[in-house]
Protein backbone atom coordinates (compact mmCIF):
# COMPACT_ATOMS: atom_id res chain seq x y z
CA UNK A 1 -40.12 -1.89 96.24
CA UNK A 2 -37.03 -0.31 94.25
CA UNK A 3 -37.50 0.09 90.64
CA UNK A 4 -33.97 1.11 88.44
CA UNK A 5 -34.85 2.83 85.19
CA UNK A 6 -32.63 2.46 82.25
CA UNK A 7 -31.12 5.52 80.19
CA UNK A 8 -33.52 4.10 77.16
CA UNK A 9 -36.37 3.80 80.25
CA UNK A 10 -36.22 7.44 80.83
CA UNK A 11 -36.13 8.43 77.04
CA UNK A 12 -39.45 6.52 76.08
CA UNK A 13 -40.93 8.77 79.01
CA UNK A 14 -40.18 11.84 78.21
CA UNK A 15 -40.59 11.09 74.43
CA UNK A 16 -44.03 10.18 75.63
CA UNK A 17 -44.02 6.59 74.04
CA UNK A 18 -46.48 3.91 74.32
CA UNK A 19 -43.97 1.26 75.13
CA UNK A 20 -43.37 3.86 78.57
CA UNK A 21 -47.14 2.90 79.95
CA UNK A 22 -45.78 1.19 82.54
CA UNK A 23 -42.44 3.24 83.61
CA UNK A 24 -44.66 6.82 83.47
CA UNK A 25 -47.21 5.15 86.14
CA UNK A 26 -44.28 4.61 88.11
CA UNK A 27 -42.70 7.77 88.15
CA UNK A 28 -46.03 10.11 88.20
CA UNK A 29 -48.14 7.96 90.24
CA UNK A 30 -46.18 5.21 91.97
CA UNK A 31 -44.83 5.26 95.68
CA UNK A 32 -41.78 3.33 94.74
CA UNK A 33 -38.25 4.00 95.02
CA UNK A 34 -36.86 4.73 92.06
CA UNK A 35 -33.19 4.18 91.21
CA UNK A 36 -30.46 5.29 88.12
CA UNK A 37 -27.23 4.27 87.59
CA UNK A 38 -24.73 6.47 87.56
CA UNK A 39 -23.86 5.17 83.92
CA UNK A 40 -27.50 5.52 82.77
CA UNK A 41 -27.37 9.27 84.40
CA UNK A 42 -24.30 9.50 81.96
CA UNK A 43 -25.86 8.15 78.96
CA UNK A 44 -28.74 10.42 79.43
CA UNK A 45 -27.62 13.67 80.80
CA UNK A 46 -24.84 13.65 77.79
CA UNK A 47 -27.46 12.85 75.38
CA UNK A 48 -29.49 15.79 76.37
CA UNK A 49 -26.70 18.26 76.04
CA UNK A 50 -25.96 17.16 72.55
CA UNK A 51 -29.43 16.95 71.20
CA UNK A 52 -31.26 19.06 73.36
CA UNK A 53 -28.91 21.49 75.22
CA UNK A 54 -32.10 24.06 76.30
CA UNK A 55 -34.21 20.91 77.41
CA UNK A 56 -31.00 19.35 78.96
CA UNK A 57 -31.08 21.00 82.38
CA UNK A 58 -34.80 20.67 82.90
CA UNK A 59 -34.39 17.01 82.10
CA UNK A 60 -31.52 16.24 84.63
CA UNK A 61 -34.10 18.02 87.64
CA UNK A 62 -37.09 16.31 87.10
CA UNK A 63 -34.72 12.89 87.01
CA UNK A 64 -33.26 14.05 90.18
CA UNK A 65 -36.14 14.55 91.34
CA UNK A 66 -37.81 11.07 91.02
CA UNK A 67 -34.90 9.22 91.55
CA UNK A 68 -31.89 8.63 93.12
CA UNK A 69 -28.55 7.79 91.59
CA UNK A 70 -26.65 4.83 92.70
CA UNK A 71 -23.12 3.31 91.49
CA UNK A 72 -23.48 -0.08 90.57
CA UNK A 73 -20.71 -2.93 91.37
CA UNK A 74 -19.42 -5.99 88.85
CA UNK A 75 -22.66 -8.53 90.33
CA UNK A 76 -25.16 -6.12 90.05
CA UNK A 77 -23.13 -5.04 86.42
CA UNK A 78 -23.51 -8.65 85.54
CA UNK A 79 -26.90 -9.56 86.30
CA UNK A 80 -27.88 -6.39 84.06
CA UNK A 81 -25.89 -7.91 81.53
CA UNK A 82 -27.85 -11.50 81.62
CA UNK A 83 -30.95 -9.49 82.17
CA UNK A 84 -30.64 -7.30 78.75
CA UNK A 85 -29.28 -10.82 76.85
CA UNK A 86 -32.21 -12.61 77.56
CA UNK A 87 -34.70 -9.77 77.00
């Protein structure tokens, strides 16, 4: 199965959250594909260098590492849209 992780996804892992129970069993332990959207990588990699610019680089390896980026088009844009309005 492919699993896309959000930008906010990827910060309640590595800020070691409880609400990221089920997202850090699928990156350390899970044999699923993992995907992130180019906008997400955006979102987060930018964040990083603001906030965090010595943590940014080790940040954007381990992502690349686990994942792999995709582009998204205007359905798959949409459904994301629906998806985050209803939840």
């Amino acid at each position: 199965m492919t699993v896309l992780i959000d930008s906010n996804g990827w910060f309640q892992y590595f800020l070691g959250s409880k609400k990221a129970a089920e997202i850090r069993r699928i990156i350390e332990n899970s044999n699923e594909k993992i995907v992130l959207s180019l906008i997400n990588f955006i979102e987060i990699y930018s964040t990083y260098l603001r906030d965090s610019p010595n943590e940014a680089e080790e940040k954007l390896v381990f992502i690349r590492n686990r994942s792999e980026l995709k582009d998204i088009n205007y359905i798959v844009a949409s459904l994301a849209v629906k998806l985050k309005g209803e939840h």
